[in-house]
Protein backbone atom coordinates (compact mmCIF):
# COMPACT_ATOMS: atom_id res chain seq x y z
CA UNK A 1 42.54 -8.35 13.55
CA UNK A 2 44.88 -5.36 12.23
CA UNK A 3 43.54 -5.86 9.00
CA UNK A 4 40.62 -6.47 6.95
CA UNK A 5 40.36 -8.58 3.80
CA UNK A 6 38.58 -6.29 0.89
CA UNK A 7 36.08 -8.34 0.13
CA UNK A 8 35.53 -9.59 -3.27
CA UNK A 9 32.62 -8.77 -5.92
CA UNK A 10 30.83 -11.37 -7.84
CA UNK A 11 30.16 -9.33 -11.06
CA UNK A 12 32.44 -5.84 -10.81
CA UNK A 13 29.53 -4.03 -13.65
CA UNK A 14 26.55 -4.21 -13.41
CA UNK A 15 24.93 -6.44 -16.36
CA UNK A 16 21.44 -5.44 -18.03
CA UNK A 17 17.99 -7.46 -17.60
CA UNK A 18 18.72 -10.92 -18.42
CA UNK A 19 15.50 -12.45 -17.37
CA UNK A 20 11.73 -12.25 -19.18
CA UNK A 21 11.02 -11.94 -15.07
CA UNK A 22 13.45 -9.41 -14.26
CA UNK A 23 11.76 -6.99 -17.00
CA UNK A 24 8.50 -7.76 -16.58
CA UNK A 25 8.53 -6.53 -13.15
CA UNK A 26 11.15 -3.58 -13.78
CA UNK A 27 8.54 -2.51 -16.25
CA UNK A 28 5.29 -2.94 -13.90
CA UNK A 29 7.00 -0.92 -11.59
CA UNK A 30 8.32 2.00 -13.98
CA UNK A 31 4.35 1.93 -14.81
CA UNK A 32 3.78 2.95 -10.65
CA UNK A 33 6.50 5.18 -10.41
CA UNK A 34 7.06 7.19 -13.85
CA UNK A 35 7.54 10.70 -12.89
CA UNK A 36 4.73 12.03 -15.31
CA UNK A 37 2.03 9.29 -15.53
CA UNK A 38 3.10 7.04 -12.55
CA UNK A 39 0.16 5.01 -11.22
CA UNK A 40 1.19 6.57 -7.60
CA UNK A 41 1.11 9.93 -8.87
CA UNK A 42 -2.50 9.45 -10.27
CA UNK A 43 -3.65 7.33 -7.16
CA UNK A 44 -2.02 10.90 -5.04
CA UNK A 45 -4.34 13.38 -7.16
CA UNK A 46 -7.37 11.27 -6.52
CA UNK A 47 -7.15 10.57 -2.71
CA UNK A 48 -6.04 6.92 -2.98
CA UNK A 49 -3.05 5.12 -1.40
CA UNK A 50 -0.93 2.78 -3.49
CA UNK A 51 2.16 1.33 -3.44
CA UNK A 52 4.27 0.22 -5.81
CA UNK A 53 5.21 -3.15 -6.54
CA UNK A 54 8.26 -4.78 -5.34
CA UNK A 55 10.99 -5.88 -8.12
CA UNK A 56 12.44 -8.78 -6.14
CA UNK A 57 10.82 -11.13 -3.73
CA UNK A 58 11.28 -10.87 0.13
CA UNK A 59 12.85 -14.24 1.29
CA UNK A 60 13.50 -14.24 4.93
CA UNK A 61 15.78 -16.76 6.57
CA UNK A 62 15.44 -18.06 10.13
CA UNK A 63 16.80 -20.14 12.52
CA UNK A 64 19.01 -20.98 15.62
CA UNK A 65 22.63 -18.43 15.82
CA UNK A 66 25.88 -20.87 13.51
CA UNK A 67 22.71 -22.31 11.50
CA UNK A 68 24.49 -21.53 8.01
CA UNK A 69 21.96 -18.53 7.67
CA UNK A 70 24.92 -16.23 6.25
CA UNK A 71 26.76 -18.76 4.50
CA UNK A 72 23.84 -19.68 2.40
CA UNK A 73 23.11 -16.12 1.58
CA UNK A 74 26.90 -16.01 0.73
CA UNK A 75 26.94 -19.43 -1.38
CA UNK A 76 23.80 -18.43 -3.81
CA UNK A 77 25.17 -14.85 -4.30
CA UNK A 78 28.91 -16.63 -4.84
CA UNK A 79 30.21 -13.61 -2.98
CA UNK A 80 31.61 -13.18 1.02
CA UNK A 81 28.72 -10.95 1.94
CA UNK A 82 27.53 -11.96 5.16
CA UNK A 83 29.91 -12.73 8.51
CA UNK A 84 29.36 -16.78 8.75
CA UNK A 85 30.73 -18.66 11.79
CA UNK A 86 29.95 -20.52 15.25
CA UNK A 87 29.28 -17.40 17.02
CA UNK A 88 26.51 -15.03 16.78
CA UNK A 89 27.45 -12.93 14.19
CA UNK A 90 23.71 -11.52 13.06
CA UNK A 91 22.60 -9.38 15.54
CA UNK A 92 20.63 -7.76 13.68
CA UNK A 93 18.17 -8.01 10.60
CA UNK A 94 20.46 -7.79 7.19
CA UNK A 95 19.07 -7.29 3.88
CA UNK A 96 20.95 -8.44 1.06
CA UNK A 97 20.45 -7.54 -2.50
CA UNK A 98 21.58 -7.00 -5.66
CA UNK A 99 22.51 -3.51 -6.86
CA UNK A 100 24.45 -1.69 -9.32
CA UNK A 101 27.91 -1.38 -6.90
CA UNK A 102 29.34 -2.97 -3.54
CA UNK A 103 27.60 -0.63 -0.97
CA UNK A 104 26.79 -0.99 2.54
CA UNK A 105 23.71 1.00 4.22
CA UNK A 106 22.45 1.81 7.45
CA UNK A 107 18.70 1.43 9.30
CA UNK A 108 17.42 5.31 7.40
CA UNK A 109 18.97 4.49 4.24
CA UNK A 110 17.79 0.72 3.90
CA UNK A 111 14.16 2.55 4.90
CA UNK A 112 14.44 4.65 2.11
CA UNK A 113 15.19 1.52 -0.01
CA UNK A 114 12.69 -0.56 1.07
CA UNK A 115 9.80 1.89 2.01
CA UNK A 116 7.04 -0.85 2.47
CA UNK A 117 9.03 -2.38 5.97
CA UNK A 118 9.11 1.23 7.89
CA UNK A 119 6.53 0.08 10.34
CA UNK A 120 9.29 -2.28 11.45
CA UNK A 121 10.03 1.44 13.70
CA UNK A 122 7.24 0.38 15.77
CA UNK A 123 9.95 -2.06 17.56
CA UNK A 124 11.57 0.14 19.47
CA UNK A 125 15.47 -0.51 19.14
CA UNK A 126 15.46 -2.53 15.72
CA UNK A 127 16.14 0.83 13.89
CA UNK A 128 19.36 0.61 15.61
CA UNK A 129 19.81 -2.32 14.03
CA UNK A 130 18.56 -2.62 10.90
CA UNK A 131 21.60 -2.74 7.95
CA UNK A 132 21.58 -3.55 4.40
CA UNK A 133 24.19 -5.21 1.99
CA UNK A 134 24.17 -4.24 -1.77
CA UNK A 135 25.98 -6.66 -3.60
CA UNK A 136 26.82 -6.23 -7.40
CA UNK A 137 26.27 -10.66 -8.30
CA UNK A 138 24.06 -11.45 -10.59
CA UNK A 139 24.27 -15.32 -9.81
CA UNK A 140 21.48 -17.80 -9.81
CA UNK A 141 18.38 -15.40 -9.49
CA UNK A 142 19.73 -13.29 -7.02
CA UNK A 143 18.89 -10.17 -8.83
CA UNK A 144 15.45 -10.79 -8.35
CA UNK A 145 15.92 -11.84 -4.52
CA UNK A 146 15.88 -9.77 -1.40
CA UNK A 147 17.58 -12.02 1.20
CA UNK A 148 16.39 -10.63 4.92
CA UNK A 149 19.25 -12.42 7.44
CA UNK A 150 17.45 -12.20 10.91
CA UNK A 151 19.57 -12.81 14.28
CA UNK A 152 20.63 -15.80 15.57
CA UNK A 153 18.23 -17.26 17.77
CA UNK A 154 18.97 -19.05 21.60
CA UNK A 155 16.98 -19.86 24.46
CA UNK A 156 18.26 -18.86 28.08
CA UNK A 157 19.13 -15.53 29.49
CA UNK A 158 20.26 -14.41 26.35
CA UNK A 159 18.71 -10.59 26.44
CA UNK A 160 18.15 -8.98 22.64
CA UNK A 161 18.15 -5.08 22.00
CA UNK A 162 14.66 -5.31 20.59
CA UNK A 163 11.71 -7.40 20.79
CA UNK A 164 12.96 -10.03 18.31
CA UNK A 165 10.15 -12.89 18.71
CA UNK A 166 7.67 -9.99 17.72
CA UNK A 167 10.24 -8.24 14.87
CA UNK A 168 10.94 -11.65 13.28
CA UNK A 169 7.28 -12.35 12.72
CA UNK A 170 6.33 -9.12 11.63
CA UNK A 171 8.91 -9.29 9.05
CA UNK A 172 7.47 -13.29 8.21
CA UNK A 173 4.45 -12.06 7.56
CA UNK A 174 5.49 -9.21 4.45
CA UNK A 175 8.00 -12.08 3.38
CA UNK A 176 7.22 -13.94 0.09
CA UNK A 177 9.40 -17.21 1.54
CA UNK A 178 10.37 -18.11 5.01
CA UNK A 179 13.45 -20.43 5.28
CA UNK A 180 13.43 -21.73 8.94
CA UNK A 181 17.07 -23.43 8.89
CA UNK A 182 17.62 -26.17 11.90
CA UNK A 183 20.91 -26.70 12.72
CA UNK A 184 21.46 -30.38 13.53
CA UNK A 185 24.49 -30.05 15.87
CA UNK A 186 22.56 -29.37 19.30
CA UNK A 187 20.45 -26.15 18.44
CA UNK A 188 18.05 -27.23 16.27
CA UNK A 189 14.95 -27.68 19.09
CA UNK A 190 15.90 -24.17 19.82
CA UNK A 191 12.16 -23.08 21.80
CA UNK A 192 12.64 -19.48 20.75
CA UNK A 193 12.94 -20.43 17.01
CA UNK A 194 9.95 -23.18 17.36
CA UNK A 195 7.11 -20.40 18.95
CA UNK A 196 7.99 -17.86 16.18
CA UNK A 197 7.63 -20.73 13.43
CA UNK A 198 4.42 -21.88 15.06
CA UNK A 199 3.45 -18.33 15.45
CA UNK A 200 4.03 -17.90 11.77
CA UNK A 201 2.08 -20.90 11.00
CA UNK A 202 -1.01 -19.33 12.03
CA UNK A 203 -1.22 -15.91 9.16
CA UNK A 204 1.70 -17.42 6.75
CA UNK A 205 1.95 -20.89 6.89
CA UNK A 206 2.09 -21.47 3.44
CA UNK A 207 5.76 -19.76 3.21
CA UNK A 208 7.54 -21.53 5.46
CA UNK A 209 9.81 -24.01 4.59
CA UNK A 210 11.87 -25.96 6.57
CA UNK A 211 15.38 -27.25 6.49
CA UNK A 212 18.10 -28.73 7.99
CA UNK A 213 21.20 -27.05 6.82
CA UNK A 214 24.58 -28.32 7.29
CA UNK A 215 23.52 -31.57 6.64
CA UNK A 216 27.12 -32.89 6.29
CA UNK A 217 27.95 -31.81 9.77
CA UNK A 218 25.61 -34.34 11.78
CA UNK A 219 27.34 -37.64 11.58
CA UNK A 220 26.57 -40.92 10.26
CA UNK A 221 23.08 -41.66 8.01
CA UNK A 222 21.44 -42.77 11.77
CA UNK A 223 22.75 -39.74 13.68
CA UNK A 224 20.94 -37.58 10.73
CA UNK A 225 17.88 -39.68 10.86
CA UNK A 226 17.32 -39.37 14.48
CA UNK A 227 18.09 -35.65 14.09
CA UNK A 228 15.03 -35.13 11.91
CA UNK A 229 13.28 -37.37 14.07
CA UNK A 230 13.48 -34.86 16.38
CA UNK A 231 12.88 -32.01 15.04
CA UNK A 232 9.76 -33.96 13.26
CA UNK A 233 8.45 -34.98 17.44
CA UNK A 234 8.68 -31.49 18.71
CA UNK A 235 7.10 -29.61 15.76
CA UNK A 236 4.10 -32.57 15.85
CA UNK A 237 3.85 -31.13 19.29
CA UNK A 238 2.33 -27.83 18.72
CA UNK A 239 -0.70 -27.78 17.05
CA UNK A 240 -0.15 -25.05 14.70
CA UNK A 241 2.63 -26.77 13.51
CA UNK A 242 1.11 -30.33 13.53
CA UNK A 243 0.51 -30.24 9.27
CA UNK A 244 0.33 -32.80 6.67
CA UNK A 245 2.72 -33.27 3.83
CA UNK A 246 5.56 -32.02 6.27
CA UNK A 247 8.85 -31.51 4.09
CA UNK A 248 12.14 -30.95 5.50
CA UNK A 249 14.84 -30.90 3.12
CA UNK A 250 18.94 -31.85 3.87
CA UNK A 251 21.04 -29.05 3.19
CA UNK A 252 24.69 -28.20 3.22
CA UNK A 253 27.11 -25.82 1.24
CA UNK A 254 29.21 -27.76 -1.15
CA UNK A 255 32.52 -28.15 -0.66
CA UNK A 256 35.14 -30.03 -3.39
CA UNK A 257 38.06 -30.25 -0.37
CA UNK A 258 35.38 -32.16 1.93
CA UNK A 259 32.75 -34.09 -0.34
CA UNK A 260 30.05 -35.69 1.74
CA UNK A 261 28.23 -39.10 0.78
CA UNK A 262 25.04 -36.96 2.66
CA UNK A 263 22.14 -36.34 0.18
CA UNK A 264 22.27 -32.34 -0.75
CA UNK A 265 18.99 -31.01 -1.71
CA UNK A 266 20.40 -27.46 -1.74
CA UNK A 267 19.23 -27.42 -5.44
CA UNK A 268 15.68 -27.45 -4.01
CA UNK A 269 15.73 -24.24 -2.32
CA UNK A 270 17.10 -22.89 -5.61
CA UNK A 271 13.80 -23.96 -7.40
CA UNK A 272 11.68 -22.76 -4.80
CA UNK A 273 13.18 -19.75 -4.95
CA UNK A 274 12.72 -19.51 -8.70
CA UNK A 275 9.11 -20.73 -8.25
CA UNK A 276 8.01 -18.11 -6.28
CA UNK A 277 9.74 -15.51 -8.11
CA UNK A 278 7.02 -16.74 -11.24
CA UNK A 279 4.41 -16.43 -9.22
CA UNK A 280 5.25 -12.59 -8.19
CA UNK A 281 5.59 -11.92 -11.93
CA UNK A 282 2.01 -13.13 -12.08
CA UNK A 283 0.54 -11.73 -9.04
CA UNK A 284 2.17 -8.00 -9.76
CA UNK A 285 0.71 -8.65 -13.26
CA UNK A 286 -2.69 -9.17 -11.38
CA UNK A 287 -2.01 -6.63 -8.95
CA UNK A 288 -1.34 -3.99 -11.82
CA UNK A 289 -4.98 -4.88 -13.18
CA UNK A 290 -6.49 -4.75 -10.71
CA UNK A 291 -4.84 -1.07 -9.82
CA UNK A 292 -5.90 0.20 -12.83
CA UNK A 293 -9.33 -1.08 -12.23
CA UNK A 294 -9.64 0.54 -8.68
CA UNK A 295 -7.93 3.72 -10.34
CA UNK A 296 -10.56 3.40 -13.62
CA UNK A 297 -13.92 3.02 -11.44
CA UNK A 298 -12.31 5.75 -8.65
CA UNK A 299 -12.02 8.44 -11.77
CA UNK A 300 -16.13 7.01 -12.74
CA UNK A 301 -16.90 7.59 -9.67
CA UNK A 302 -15.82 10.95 -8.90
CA UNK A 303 -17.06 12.29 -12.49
CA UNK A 304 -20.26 10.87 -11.50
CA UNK A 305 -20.57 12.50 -8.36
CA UNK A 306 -19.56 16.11 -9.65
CA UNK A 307 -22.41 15.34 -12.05
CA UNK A 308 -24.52 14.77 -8.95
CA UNK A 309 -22.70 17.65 -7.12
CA UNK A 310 -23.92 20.07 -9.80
CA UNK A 311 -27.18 18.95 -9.78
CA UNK A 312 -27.32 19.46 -6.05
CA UNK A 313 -26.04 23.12 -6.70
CA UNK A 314 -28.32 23.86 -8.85
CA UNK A 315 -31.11 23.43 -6.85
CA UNK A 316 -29.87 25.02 -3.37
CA UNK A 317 -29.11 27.95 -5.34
CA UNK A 318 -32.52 28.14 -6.89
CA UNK A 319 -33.92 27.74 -2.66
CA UNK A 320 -31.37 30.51 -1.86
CA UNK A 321 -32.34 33.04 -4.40
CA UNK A 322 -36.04 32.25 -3.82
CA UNK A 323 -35.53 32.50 -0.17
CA UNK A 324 -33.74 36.07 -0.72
CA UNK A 325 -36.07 37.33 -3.26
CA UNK A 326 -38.87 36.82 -0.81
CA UNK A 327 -36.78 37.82 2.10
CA UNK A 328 -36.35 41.21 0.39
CA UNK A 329 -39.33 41.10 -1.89
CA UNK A 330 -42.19 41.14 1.02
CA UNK A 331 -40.74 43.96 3.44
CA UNK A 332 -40.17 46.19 0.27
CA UNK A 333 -43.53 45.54 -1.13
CA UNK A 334 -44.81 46.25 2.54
CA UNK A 335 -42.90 49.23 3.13
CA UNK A 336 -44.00 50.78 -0.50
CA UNK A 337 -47.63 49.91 0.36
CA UNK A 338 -47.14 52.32 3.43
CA UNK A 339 -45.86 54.91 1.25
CA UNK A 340 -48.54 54.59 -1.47
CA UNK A 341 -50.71 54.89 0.88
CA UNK A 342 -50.11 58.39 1.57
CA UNK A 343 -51.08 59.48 -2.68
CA UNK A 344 -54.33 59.57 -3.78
CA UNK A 345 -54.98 57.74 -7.25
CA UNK A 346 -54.84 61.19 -8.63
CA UNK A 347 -51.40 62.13 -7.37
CA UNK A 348 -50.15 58.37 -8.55
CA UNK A 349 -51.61 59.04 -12.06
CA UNK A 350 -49.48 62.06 -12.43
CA UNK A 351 -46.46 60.82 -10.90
CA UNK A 352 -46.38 57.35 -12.67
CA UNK A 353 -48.66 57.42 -15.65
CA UNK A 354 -52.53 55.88 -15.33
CA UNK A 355 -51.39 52.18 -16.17
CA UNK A 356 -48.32 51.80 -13.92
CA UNK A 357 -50.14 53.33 -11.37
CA UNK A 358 -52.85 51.49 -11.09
CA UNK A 359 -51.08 48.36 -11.40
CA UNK A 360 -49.36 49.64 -7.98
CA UNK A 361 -52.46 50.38 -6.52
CA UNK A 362 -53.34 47.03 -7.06
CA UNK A 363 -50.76 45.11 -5.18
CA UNK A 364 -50.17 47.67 -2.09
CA UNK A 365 -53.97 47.97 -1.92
CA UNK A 366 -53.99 43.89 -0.87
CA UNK A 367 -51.24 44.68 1.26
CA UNK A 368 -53.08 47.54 2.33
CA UNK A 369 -56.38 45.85 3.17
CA UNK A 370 -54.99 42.99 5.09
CA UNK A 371 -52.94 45.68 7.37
CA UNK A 372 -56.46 47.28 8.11
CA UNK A 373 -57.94 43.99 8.72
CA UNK A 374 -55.80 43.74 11.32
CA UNK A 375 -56.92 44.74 14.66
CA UNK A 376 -54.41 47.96 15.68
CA UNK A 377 -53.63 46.37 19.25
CA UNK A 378 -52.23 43.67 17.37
CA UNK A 379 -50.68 45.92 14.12
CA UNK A 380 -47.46 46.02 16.29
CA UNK A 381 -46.84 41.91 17.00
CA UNK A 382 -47.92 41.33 13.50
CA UNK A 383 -45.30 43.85 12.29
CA UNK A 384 -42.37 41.57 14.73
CA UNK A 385 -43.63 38.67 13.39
CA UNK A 386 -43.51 39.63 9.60
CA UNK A 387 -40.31 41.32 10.32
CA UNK A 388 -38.78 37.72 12.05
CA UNK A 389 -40.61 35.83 9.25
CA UNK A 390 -38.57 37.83 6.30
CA UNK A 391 -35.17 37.30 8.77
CA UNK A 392 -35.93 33.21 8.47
CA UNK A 393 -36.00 34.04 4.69
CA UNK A 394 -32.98 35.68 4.29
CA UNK A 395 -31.45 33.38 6.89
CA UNK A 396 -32.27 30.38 4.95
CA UNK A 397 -31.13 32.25 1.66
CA UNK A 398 -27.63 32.16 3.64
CA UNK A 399 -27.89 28.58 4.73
CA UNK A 400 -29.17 27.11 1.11
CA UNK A 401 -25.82 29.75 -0.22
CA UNK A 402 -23.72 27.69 2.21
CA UNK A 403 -24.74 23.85 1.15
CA UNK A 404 -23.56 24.22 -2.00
CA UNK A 405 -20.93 21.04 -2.59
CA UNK A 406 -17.00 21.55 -4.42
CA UNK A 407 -17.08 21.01 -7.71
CA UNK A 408 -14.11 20.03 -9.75
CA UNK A 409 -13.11 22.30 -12.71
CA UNK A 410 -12.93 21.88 -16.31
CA UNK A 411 -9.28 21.47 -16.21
CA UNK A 412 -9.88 18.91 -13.36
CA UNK A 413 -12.62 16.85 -15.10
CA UNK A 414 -10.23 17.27 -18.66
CA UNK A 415 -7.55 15.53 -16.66
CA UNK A 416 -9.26 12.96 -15.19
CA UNK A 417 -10.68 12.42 -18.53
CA UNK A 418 -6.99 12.13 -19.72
CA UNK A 419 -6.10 9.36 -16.65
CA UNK A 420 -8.66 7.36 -17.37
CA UNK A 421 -7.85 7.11 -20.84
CA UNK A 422 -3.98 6.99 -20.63
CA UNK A 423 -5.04 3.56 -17.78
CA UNK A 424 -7.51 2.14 -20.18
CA UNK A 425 -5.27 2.70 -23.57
CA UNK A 426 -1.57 2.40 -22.60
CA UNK A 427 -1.35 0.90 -19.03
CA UNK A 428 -3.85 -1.95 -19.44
CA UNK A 429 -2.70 -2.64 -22.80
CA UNK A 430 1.25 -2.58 -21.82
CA UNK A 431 -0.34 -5.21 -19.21
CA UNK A 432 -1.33 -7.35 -21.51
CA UNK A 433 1.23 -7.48 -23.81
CA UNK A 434 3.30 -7.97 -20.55
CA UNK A 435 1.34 -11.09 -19.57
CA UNK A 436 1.68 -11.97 -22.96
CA UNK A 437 5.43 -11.98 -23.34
CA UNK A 438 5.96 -14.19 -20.23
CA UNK A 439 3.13 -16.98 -21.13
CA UNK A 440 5.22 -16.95 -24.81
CA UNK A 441 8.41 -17.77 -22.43
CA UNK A 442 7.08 -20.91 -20.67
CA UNK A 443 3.87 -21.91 -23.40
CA UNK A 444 4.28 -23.32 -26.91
CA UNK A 445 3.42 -21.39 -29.35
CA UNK A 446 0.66 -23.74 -31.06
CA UNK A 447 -1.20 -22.70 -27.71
CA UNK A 448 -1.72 -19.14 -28.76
């Protein structure tokens, strides 16, 4: 081709939150990331790990290559986004979202954009091929959607840069929805799209669903009907797949220029789409209690155990000082009893006065008598062994100095202080008032 269309945009401004959902979780996850009193700041300063919520759902779509993967992402954004056509044209995984201007990103940028899938590095190649679309449509509820287009899928000697069976479920398995799209015109038993669905089925079975897109394209009513009964005999093969209340919707993109007397469910992945995107608003409403209570009892817990930390203090230092005063205490008091020794009570009276000195005479005198108790052979080994005894004292001295704990500050304690008020008095209540808001949306009022 010597040229390339510009492709067009669904909404050329961005619009502002429309949605009770699109708020509610724009303002849960302001409350993680606020530069000053972000949850994730406070979970950094105390040790733990937390991530923020996501504000759109994850909803990865699956399925043989020329499945209408592409084109549905195109048809519920109402923009050309995503190549669509016979031949492979995902080779790669593709997420497409809703932003504030037409942009297209590459694997380190669409990282940085969605930080919670940069374990997908652990496949070695898929970096290479990881790509992101930001579209500026606000259609349907496609600013609250994340669509994650994954390659086209064939069996054979078809050889993929990365270990895709592995990347595809890995991806399944942080996705809030998996569409698995069968493509009735000869692909849809496709074995390499059946063992990732059944290995799916065993950790996230209850976000699959299962369609059969381009509905339209597969004949008569019987040539449809014996497609699905197909599909229907080779998943009731595999055990893991082998469910009640099996559900596989027909699907196809409307067209005015070729209308089709086929049924068109296409309105069904719409709801379920919308569906789950209520149920994130409640579970990142849950989530964000449940935060603050980890965050709440993590600050109780550490105040408590500087409490305990103190206490501890406290008493090695009063082992160390003891151990050190005696340490230092004994071979003084031994030493001065040698030197006392050598005055007569007369001499001490003069030097120190008739009370102090007798008080001295006292103490070195019991010193003095148990040295002369001891038999002078032995005067020498008791000396090593006093002298090694008042070593152990001083050494524990050292080792009780040493087992003191860290104790946090009084600017430390004042700030946790502050945390666990600021959680308790503005996040939970912003919570609730939250949770309020969206049961006003959907409940009548006589039930509050």
């Amino acid at each position: 081709m010597s040229g390339r269309k510009p492709r067009s945009v669904a909404n050329p401004l961005e619009s502002g939150i429309t949605t009770p959902s699109e708020k509610i979780l724009k303002e849960c996850h302001t409350l993680y990331v606020d530069s000053e009193n972000g949850l994730v700041k406070i979970a950094i300063s105390l040790g733990v790990r937390l991530l923020p919520p996501r504000k759109k759902i994850i909803v990865m779509i699956m399925g043989n290559h020329s499945a209408g993967k592409s084109s549905f992402i195109n048809w519920y954004a109402e923009e050309h986004i995503q190549k669509a056509g016979v031949a492979i044209e995902t080779q790669g995984f593709t997420f497409v979202t809703s932003g504030r201007k037409r942009e297209s990103l590459t694997g380190n940028a669409t990282l940085h954009l969605y930080p919670h899938f940069r374990p997908i590095l652990e496949f070695k190649g898929a970096m290479d091929y990881l790509t992101a679309e930001i579209s500026t449509s606000k259609q349907k509820k496609f600013s609250l959607v994340t669509f994650v287009d994954t390659p086209g899928l064939v069996d054979g000697d078809m050889v993929y840069p990365f270990d895709v069976n592995a990347a595809i479920t890995w991806l399944g398995e942080q996705a809030d929805l998996v569409f698995v799209f069968f493509d009735p015109m000869g692909q849809a038993l496709c074995k390499r799209t059946l063992n990732i669905v059944e290995k799916l089925s065993e950790t996230s079975g209850d976000k699959l669903r299962f369609y059969l897109s381009k509905a339209d394209e597969a004949g008569k009513d019987t040539d449809r009907q014996r497609v699905m009964m197909q599909i229907v005999q080779e998943l009731c093969r595999r055990p893991g797949l082998n469910k009640c209340g099996f559900d596989m919707p027909t699907i196809y993109i409307p067209n005015p220029q070729k209308p089709s007397r086929c049924v068109n469910q296409i309105d069904v992945v719409c709801e379920t789409i919308e569906k789950t995107i209520n149920q994130a608003v409640q579970k990142t409403l849950d989530q964000l209690e449940k935060d603050c209570d980890l965050m709440c009892s993590t600050i109780s817990s550490r105040l408590e155990q500087d409490r305990a930390d103190v206490t501890h203090n406290k008493s090695v230092r009063l082992h160390s000082f003891l151990c050190g005063a005696l340490g230092i205490f004994l071979p003084a008091l031994f030493i001065l009893s040698l030197i006392v020794n050598t005055f007569s009570q007369e001499q001490l009276d003069e030097l120190l006065g008739e009370g102090p000195s007798r008080t001295l005479f006292v103490f070195t005198g019991i010193i003095m008598y148990i040295w002369d108790w001891i038999p002078e052979d032995g005067q020498v080994l008791f000396v090593i062994v006093f002298g090694a005894f008042c070593y152990l004292l001083l050494f524990l001295a050292k080792y009780f100095a040493g087992r003191g704990n860290k104790t946090l500050t009084k600017k430390e304690k004042r700030t946790m202080a502050e945390y666990s008020d600021y959680i308790q008095d503005i996040v939970k209540a912003k919570k609730g008032n939250l949770y309020d808001w969206y049961l006003q949306q959907c409940a009548a009022e006589s039930d509050f």
